[in-house]
Protein backbone atom coordinates (compact mmCIF):
# COMPACT_ATOMS: atom_id res chain seq x y z
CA UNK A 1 40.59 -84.02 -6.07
CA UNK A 2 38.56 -86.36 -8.00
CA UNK A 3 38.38 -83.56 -11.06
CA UNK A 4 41.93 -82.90 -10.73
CA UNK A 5 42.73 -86.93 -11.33
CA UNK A 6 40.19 -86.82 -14.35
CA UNK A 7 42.09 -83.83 -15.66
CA UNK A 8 45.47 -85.70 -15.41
CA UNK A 9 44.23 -88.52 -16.81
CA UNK A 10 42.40 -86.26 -20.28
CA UNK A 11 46.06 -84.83 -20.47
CA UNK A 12 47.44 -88.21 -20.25
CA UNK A 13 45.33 -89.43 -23.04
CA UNK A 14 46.35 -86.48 -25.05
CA UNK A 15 50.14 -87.74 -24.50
CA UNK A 16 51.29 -87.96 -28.14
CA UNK A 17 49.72 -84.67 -29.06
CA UNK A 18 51.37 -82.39 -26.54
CA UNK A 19 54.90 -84.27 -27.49
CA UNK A 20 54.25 -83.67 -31.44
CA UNK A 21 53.61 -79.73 -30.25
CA UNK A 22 56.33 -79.51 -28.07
CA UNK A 23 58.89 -80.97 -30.75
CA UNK A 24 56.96 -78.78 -33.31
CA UNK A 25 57.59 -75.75 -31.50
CA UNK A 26 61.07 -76.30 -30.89
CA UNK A 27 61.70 -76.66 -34.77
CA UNK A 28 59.75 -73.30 -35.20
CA UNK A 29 62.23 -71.33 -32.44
CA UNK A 30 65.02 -72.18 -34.71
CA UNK A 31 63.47 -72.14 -38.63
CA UNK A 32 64.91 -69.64 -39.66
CA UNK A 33 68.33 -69.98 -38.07
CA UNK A 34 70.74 -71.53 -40.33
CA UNK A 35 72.20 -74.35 -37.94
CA UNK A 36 68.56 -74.96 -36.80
CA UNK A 37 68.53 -76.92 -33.83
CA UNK A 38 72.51 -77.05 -33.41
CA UNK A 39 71.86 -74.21 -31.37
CA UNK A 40 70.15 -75.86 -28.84
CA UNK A 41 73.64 -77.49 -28.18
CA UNK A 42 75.38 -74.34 -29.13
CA UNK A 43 73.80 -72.29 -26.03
CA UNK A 44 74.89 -74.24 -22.91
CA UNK A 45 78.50 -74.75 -24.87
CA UNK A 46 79.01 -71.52 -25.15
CA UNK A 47 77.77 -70.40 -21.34
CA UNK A 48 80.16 -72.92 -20.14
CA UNK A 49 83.03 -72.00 -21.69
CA UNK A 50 82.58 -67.87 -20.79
CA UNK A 51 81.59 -68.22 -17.66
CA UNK A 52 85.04 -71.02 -17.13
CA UNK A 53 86.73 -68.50 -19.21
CA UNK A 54 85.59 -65.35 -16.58
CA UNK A 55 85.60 -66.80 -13.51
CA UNK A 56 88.69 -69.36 -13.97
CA UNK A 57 90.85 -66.65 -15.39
CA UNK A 58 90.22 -63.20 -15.34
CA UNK A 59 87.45 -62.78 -12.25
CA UNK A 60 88.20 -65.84 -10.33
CA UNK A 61 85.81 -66.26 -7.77
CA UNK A 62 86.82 -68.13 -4.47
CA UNK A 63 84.21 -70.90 -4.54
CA UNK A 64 85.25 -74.72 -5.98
CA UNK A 65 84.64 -75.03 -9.46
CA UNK A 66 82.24 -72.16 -9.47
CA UNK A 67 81.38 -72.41 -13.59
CA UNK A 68 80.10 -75.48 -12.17
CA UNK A 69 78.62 -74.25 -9.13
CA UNK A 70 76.89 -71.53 -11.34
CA UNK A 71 75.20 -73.79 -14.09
CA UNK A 72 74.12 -76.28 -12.17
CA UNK A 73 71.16 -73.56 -10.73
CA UNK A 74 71.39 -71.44 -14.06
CA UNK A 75 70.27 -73.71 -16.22
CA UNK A 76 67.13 -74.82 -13.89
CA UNK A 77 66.21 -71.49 -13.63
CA UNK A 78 66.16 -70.94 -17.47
CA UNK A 79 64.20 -74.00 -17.41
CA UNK A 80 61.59 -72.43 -15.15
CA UNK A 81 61.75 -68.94 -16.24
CA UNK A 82 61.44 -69.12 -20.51
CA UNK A 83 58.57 -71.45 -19.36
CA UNK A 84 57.15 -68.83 -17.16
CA UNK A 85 57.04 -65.93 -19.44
CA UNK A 86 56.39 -68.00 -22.98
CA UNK A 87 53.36 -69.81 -21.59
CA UNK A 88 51.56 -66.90 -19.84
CA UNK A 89 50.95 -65.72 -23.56
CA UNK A 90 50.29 -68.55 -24.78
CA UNK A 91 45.88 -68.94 -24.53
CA UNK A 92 45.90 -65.80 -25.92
CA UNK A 93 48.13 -65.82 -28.67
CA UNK A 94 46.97 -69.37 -30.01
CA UNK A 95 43.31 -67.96 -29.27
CA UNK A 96 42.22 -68.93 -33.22
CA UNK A 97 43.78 -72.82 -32.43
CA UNK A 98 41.50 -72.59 -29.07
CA UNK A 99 38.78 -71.96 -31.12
CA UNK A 100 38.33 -74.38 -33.39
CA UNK A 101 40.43 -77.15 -31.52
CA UNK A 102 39.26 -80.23 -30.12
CA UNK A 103 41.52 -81.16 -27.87
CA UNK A 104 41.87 -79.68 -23.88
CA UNK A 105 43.40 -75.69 -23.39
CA UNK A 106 45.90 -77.44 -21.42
CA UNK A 107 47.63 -79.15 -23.98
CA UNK A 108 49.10 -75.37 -25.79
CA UNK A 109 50.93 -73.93 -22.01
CA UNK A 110 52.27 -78.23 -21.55
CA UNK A 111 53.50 -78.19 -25.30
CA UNK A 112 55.54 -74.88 -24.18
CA UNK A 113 57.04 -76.24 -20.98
CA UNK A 114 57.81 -79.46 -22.86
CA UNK A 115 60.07 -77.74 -25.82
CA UNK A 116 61.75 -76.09 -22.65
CA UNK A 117 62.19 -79.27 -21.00
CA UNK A 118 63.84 -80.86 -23.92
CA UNK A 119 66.58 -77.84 -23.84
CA UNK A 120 67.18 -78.48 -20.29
CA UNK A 121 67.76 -81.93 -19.91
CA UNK A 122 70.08 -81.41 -23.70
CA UNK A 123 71.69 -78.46 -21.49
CA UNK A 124 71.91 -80.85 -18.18
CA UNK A 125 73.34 -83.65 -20.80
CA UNK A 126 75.86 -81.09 -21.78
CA UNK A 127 76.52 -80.27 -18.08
CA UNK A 128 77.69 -84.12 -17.32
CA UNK A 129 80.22 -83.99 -19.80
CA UNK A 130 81.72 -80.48 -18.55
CA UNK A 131 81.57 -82.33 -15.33
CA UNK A 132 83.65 -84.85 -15.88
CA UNK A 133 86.05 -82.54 -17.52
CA UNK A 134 85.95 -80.21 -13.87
CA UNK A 135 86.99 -83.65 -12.00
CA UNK A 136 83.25 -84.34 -10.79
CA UNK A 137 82.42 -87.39 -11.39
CA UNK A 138 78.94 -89.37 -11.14
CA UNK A 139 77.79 -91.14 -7.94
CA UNK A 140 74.50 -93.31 -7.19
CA UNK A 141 73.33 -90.15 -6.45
CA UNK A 142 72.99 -88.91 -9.85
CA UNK A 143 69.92 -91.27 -9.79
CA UNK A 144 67.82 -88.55 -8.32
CA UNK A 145 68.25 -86.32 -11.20
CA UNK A 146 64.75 -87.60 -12.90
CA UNK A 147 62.87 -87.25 -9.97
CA UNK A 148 64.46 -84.05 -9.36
CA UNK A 149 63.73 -82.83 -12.98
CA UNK A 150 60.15 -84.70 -12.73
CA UNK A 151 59.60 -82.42 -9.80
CA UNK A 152 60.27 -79.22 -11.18
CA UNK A 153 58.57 -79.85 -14.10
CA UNK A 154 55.55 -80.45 -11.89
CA UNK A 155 56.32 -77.23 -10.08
CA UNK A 156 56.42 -75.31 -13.27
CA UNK A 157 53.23 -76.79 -14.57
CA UNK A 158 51.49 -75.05 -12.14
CA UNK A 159 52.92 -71.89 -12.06
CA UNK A 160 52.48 -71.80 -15.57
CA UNK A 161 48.84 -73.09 -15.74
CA UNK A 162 47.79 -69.93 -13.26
CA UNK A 163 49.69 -67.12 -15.45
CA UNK A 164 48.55 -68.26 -18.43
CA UNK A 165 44.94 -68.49 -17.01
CA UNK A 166 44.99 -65.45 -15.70
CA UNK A 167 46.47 -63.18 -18.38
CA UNK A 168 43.67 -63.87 -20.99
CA UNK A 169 41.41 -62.13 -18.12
CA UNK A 170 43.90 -59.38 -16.37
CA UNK A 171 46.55 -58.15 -19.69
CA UNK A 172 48.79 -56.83 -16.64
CA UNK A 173 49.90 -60.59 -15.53
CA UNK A 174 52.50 -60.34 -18.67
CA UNK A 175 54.06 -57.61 -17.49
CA UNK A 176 53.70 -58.46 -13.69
CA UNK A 177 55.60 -61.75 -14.45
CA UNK A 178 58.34 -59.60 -16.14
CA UNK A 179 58.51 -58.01 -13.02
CA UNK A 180 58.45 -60.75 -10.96
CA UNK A 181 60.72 -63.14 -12.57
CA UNK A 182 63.67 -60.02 -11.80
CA UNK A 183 63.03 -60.12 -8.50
CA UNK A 184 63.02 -63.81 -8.37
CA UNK A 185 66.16 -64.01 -10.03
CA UNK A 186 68.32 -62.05 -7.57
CA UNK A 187 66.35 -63.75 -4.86
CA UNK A 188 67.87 -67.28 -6.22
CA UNK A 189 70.96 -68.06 -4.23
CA UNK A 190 71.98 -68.99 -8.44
CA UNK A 191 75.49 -66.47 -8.47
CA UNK A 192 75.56 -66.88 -4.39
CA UNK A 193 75.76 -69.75 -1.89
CA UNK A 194 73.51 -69.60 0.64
CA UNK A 195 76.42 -69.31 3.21
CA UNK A 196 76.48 -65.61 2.17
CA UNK A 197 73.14 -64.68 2.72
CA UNK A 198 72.98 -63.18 6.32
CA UNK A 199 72.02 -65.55 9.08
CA UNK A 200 69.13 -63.47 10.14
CA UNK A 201 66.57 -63.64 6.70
CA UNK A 202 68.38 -67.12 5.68
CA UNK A 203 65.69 -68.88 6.78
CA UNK A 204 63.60 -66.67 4.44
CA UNK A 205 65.22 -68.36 1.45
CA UNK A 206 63.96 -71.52 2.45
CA UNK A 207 60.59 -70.20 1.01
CA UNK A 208 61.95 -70.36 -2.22
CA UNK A 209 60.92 -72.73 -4.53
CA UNK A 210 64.22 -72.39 -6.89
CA UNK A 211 66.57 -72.09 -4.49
CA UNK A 212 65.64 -75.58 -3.15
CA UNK A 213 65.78 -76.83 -6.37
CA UNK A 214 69.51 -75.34 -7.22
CA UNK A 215 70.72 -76.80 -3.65
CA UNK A 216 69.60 -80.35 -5.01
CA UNK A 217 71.28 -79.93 -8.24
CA UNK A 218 74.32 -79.11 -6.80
CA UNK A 219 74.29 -81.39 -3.83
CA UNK A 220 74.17 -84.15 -6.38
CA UNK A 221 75.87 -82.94 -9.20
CA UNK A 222 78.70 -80.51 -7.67
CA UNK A 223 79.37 -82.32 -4.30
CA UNK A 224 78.30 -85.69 -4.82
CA UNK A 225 76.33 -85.84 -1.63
CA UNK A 226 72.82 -87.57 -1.24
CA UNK A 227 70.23 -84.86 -1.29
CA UNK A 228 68.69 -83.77 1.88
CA UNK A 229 65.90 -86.00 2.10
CA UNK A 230 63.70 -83.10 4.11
CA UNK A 231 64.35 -80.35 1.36
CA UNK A 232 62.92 -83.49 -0.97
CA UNK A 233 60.16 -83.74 1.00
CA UNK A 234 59.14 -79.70 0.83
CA UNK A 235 59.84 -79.57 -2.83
CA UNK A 236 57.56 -82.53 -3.41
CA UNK A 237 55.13 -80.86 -1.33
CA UNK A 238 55.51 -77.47 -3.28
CA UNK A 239 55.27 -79.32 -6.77
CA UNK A 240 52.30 -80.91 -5.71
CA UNK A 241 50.18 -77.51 -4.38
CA UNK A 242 51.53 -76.06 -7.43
CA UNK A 243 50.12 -78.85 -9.70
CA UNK A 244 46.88 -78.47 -7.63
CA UNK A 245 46.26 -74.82 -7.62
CA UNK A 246 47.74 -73.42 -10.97
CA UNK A 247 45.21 -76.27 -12.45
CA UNK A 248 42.34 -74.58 -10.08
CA UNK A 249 43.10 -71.57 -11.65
CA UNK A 250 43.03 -72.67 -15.19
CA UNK A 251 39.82 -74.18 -14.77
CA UNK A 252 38.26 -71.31 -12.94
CA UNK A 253 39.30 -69.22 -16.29
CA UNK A 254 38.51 -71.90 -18.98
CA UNK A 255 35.11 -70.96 -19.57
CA UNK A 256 35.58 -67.48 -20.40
CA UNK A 257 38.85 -68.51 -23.03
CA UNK A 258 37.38 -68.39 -26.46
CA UNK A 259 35.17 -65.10 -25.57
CA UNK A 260 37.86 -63.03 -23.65
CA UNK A 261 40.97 -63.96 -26.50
């Protein structure tokens, strides 16, 4: 534990540079788009007002303000998932950086999930207007949104750390993730309550990182309810193995970087 706080506190020191990259490689997603970074507005907007326009009026769904109830786990999940696939690249595709570079490995996969992170909390921003408009208005609750956010960011670190650790040494992680993010997907109660899910593997979703994680959103956000102070409990747990063992991994790897990319 004692090289795990020295490593937090390297990256800490290292603060500004991972912000500059993360900004930097948010301008470089939309360069050569002509509104630039409008369409980091642009792309919540518009999944808003299709999925109000299907399911309000020509699939209506019978679950309260579902284009609510959707977005408030779909855009988490695109927060985890573009963070998931981009960074497990990311050693080996910025292998010439890693070689000459004199700052920690860590800093290119945290400059990734920070350019994602900006997008989600402009897409959650985005989300508390469309709120108001649905009749949902904010509660003391809506307090727990940082932590919330703080915790899946923590949680995604880690997952993120081990991928991108392991693909410079086993090419097949890539595609494995591909995989696996699919089957994560439809295993996310994100287009389904959980009251649909059979009683007899519910308790298997409980296992699931995101699914937690789209419950607390929408406890807060949709229902206005405190968030179940157990489920924050788990999920702080989770972030914090996460953290723990996706850094493990990276530093298992680190070594071999700049002669395997």
């Amino acid at each position: 534990m004692k090289s795990f706080y020295l490593g937090l506190k390297e990256l800490y020191d290292f603060r500004n540079l991972i912000i500059v990259l993360a900004i930097k490689e948010v301008k470089i997603r939309y360069k050569s788009a002509v509104l630039g970074w409008v369409w980091s507005l642009l792309n919540p907007l518009l999944l808003m007002l299709i999925f109000t326009v299907i399911f309000s009026f020509i699939f209506p769904v019978g679950i309260e303000k579902f284009p609510v109830f959707l977005l408030c786990a779909l855009f988490p999940w695109f927060f985890f998932s573009t963070s998931f696939s981009q960074t497990t690249t990311s050693i080996v595709e910025n292998a010439s950086l890693l070689k000459k570079a004199s700052f920690p490995c860590e800093v290119i996969p945290l400059s990734i999930i920070g350019a994602n992170l900006l997008n989600f909390v402009i897409a959650l921003l985005l989300l508390f207007v469309f709120l108001l408009f649905s009749q949902s208005y904010p509660t003391w609750y809506w307090l727990y949104i940082p932590l919330i956010i703080l915790l899946e960011t923590i949680f995604v670190a880690g997952i993120c750390f081990a991928a991108a650790a392991l693909h410079t040494m086993f090419r097949d992680v890539k595609y494995a993730v591909e995989l696996t993010l699919l089957v994560w997907f439809y295993a996310t109660p994100i287009f389904y309550p959980l009251s649909f899910v059979p009683e007899r593997i519910r308790p298997l979703f409980f296992f699931n990182p995101l699914g937690l994680f789209a419950g607390l959103y929408r406890d807060i956000l949709l229902y206005g309810k405190c968030p179940d102070i157990l489920v924050l409990g788990i999920i702080t747990v989770i972030a914090f193995l996460s953290s723990v063992i996706g850094w493990l991994v990276f530093q298992r790897y680190k070594k071999f970087f700049v002669d395997v990319t």
